[in-house]
N, C-alpha and C. Protein backbone atom coordinates (compact mmCIF):
# COMPACT_ATOMS: atom_id res chain seq x y z
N UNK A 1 -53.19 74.90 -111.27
CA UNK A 1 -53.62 73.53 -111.43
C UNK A 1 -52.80 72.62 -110.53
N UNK A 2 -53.37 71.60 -110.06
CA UNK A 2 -52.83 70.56 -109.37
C UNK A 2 -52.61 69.45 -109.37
N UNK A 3 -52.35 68.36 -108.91
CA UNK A 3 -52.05 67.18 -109.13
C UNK A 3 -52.93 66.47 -108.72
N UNK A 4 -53.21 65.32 -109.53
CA UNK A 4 -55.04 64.69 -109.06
C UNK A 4 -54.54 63.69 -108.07
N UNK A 5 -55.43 63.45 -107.22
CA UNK A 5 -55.19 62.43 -106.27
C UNK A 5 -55.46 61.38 -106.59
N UNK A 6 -54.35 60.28 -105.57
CA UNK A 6 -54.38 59.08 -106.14
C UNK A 6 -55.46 58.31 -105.24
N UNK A 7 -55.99 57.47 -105.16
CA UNK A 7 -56.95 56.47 -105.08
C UNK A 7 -56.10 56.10 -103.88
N UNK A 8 -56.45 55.84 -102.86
CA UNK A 8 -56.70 55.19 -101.89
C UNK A 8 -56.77 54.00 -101.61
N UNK A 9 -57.63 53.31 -102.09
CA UNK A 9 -57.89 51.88 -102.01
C UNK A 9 -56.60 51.15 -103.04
N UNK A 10 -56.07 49.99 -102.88
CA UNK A 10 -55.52 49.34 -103.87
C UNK A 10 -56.40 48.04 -104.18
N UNK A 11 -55.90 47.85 -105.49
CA UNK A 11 -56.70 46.97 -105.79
C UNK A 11 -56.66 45.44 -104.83
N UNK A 12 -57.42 44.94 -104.97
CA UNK A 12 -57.73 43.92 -103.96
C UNK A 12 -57.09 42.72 -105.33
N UNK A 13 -57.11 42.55 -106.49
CA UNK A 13 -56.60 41.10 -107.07
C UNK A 13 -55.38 41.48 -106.51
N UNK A 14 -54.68 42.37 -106.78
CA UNK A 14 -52.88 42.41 -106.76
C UNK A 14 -52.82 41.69 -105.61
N UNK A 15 -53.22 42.14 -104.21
CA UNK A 15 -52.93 41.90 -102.97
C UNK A 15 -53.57 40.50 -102.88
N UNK A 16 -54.78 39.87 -103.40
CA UNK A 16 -54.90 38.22 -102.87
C UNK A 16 -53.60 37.44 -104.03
N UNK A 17 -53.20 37.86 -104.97
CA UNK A 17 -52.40 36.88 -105.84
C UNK A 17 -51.21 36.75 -105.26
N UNK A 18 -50.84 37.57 -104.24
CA UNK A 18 -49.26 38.00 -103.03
C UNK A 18 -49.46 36.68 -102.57
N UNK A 19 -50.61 36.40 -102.01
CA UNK A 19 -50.83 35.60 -100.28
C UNK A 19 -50.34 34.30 -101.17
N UNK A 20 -49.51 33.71 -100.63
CA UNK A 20 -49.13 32.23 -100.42
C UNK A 20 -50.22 31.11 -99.57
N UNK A 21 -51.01 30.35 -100.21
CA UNK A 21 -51.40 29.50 -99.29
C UNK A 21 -50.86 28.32 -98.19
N UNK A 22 -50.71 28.11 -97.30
CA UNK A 22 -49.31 27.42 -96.58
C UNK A 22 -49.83 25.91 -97.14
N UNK A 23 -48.47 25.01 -97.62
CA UNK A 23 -48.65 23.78 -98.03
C UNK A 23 -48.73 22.75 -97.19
N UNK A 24 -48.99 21.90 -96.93
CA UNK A 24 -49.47 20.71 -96.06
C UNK A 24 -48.32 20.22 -95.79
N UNK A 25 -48.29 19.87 -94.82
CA UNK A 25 -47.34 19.20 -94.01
C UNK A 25 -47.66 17.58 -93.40
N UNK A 26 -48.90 17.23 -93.36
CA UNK A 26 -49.02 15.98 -92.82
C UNK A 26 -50.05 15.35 -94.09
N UNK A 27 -49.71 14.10 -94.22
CA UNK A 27 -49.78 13.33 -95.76
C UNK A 27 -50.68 12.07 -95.43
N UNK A 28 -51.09 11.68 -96.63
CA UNK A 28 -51.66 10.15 -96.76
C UNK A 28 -50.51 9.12 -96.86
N UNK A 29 -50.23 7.99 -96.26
CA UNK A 29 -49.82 6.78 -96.35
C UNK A 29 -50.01 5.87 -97.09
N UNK A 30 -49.03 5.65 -98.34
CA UNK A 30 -49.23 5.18 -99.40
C UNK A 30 -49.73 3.41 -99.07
N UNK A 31 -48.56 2.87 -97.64
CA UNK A 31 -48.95 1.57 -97.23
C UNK A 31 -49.83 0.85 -96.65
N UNK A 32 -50.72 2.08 -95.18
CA UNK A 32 -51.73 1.77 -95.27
C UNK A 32 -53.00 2.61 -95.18
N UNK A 33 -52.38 3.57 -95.76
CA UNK A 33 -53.66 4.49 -96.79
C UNK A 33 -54.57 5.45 -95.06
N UNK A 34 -53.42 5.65 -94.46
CA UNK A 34 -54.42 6.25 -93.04
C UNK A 34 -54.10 8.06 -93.99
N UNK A 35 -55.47 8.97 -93.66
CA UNK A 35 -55.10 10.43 -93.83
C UNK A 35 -54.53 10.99 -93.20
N UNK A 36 -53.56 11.44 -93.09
CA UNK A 36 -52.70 13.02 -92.20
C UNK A 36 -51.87 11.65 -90.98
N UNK A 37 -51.58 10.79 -91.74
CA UNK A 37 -50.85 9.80 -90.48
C UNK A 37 -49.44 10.44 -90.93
N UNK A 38 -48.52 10.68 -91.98
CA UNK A 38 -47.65 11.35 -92.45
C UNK A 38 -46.87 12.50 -92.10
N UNK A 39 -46.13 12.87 -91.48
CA UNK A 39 -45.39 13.57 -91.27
C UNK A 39 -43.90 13.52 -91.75
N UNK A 40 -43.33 15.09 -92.11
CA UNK A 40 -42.31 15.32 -92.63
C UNK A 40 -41.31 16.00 -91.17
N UNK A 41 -40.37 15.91 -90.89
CA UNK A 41 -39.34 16.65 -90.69
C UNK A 41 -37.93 16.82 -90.92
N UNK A 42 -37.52 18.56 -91.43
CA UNK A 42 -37.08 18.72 -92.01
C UNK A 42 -36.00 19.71 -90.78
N UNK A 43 -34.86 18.68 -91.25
CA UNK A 43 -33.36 19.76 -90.47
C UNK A 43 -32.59 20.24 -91.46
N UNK A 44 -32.53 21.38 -91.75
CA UNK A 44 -31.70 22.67 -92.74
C UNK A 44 -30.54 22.46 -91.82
N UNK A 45 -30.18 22.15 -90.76
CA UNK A 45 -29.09 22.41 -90.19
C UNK A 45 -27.92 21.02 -90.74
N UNK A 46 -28.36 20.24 -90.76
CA UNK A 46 -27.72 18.39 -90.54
C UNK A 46 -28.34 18.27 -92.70
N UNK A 47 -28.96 19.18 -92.64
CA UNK A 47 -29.26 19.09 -94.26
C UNK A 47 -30.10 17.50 -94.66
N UNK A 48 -30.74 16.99 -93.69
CA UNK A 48 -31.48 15.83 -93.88
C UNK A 48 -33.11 16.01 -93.55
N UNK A 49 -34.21 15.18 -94.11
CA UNK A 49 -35.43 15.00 -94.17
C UNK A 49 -36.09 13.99 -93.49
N UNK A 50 -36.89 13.83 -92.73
CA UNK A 50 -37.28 12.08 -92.32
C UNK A 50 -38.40 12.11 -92.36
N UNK A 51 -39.24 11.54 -93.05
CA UNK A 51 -40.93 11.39 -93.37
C UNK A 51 -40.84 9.40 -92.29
N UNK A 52 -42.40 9.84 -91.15
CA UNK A 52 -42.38 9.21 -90.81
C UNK A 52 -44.15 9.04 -90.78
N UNK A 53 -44.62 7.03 -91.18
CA UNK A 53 -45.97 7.31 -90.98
C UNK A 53 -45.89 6.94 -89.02
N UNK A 54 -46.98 7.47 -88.60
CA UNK A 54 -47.32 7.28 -87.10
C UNK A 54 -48.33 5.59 -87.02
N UNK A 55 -48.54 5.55 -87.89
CA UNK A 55 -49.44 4.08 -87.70
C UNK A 55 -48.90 2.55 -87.91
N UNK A 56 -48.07 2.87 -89.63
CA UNK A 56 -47.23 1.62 -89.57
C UNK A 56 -46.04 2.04 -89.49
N UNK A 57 -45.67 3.21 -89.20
CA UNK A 57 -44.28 3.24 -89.08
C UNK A 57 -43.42 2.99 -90.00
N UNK A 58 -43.51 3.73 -91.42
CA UNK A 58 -43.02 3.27 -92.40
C UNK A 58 -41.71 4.68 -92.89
N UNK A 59 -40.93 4.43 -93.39
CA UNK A 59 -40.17 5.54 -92.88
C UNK A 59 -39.44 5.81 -94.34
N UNK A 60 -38.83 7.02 -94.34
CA UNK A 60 -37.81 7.75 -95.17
C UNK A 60 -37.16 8.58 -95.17
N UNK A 61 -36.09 8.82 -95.88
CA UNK A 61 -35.17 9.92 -95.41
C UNK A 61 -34.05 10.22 -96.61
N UNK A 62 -34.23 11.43 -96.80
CA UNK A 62 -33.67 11.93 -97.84
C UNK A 62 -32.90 13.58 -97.60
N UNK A 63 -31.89 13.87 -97.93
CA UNK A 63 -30.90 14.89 -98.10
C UNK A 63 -32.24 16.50 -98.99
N UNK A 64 -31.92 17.24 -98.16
CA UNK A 64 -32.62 18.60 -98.56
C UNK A 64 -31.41 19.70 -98.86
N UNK A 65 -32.20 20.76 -98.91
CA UNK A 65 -31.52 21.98 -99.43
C UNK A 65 -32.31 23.02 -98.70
N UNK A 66 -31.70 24.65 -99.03
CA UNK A 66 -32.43 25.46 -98.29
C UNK A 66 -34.19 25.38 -98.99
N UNK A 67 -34.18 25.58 -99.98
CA UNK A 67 -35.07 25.61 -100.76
C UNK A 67 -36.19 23.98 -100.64
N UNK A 68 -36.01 23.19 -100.24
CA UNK A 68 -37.21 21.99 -99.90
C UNK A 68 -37.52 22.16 -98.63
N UNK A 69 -38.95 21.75 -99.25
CA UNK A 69 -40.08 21.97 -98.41
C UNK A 69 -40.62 20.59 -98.28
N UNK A 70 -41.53 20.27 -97.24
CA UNK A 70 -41.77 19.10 -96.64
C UNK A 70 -42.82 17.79 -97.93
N UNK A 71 -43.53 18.78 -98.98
CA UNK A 71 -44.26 18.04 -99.84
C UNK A 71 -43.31 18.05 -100.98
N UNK A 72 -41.76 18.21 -100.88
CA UNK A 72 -40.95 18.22 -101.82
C UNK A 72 -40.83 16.69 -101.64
N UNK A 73 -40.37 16.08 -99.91
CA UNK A 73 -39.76 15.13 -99.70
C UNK A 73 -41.06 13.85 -99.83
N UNK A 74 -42.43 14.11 -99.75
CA UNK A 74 -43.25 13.36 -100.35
C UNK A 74 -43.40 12.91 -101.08
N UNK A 75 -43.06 14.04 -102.31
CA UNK A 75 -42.90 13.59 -103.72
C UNK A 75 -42.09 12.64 -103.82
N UNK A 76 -41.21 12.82 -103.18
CA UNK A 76 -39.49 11.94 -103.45
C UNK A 76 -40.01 10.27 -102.82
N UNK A 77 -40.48 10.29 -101.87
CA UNK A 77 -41.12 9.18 -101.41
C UNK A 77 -42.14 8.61 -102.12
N UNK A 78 -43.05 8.94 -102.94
CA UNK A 78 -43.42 8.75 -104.05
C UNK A 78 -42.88 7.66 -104.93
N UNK A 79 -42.27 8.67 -105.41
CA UNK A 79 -41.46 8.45 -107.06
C UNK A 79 -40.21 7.08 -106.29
N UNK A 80 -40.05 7.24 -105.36
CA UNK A 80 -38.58 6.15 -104.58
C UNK A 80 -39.85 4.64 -104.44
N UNK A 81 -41.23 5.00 -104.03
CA UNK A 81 -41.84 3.69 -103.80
C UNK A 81 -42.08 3.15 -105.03
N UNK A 82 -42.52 4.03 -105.87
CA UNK A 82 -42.85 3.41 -107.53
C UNK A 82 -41.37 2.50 -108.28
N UNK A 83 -40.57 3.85 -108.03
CA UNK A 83 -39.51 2.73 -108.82
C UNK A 83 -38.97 1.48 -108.04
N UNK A 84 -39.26 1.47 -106.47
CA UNK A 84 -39.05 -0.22 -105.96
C UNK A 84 -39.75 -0.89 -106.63
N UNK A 85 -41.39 -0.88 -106.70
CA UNK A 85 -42.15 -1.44 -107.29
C UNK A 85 -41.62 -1.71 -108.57
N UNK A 86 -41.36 -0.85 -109.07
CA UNK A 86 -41.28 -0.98 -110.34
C UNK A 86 -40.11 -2.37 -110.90
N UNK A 87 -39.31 -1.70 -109.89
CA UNK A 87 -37.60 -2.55 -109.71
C UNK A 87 -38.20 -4.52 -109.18
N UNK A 88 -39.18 -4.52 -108.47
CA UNK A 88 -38.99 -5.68 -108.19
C UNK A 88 -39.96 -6.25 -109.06
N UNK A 89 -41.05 -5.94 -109.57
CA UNK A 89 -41.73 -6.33 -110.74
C UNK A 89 -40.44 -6.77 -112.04
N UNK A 90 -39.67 -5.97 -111.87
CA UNK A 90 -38.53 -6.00 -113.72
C UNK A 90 -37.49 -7.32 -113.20
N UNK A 91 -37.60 -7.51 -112.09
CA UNK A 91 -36.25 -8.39 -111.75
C UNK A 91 -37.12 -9.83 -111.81
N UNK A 92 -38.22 -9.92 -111.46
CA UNK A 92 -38.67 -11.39 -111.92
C UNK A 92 -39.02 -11.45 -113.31
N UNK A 93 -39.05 -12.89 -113.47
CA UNK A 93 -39.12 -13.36 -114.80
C UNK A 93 -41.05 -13.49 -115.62
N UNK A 94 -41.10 -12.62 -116.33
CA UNK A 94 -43.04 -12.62 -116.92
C UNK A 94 -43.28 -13.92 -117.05
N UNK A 95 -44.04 -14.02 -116.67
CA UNK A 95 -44.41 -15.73 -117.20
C UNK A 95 -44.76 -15.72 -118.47
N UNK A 96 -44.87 -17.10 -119.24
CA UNK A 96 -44.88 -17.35 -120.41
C UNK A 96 -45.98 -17.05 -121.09
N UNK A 97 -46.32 -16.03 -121.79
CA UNK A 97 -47.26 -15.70 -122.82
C UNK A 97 -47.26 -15.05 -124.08
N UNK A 98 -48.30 -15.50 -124.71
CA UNK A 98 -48.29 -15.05 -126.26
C UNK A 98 -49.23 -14.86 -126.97
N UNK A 99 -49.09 -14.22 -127.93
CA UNK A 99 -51.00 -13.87 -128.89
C UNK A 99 -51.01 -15.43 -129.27
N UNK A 100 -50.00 -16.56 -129.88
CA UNK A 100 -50.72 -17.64 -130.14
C UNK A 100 -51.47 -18.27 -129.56
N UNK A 101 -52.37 -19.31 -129.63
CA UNK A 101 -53.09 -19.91 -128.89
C UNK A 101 -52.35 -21.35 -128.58
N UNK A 102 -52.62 -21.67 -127.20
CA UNK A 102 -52.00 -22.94 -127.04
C UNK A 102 -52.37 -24.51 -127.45
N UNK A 103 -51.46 -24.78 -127.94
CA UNK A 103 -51.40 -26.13 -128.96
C UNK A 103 -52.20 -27.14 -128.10
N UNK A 104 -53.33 -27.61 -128.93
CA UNK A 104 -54.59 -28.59 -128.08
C UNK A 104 -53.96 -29.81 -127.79
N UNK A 105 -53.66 -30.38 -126.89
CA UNK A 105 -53.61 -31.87 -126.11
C UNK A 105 -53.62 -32.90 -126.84
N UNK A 106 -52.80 -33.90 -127.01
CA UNK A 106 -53.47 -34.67 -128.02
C UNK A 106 -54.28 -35.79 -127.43
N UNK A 107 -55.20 -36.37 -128.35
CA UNK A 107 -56.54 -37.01 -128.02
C UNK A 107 -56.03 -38.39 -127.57
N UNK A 108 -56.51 -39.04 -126.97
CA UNK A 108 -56.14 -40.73 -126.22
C UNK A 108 -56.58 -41.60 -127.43
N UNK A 109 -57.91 -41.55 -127.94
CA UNK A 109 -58.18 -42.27 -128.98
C UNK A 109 -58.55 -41.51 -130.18
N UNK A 110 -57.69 -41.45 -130.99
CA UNK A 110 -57.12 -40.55 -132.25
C UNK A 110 -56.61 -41.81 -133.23
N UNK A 111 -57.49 -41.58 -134.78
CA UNK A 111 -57.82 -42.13 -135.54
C UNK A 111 -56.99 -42.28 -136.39
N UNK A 112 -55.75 -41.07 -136.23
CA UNK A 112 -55.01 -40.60 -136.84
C UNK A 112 -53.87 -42.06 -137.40
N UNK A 113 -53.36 -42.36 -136.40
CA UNK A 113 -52.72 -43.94 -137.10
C UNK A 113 -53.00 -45.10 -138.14
C-alpha cells in the first residue's frame, strides 16, 4: 500500500486572502475638495511626513515611524483639521440663546397707567 497523492492545485481562497491590495497614495483636499490633488511623502530616514495639496498648496507635516504609511498621515491631517475647527469654534463666545422666548417690546401707547 501507498501513500495517496496530494492534490496539486491549492486552493485559490487561501492564496487571494494573502494579496494585499496597495493603499492610495494620492488624496482628496479637504480645502478645496480637488480629487488625487494630495500627495504624501514619506522619509523613514529624517523620520518625517509632508502631505502636500498641488492646487492650493495647503500643507502638513508630521513625525512617522517604520510602520506609517502615507493614508496613516491623512488620517492625522484629518483629525489635526477637525480639532482646529473645532478649537476655533470653542474659543469664541456662542451668542446669546435660550428655550425662553424673548420678552415682547413694550407698546408706545399702553393703557396700562
Amino acid at each position: 500500500m501507498g501513500k495517496r497523492k496530494k492534490s496539486s492545485r491549492k486552493p485559490a481562497a487561501a492564496t487571494a486572502a494573502r494579496r494585499r491590495e496597495p493603499l492610495d497614495t494620492a488624496f482628496t483636499c479637504l480645502f478645496c475638495h480637488h480629487d488625487k490633488s494630495v500627495t504624501v511623502r514619506v522619509d523613514r530616514k529624517e523620520g518625517v511626513a509632508q502631505l502636500v495639496c498641488r492646487v492650493c498648496d495647503q500643507r502638513y507635516q508630521s513625525k512617522v515611524n517604520h510602520l506609517t504609511e502615507p493614508v496613516d498621515i491623512y488620517s492625522e491631517w484629518l483629525d489635526a483639521a477637525d480639532a482646529a475647527q473645532k478649537e476655533d469654534h470653542g474659543t469664541r463666545r456662542p451668542a446669546a440663546s435660550s428655550s425662553r422666548p424673548a420678552p415682547a417690546p413694550p407698546s408706545v401707547g399702553s393703557d396700562d397707567d
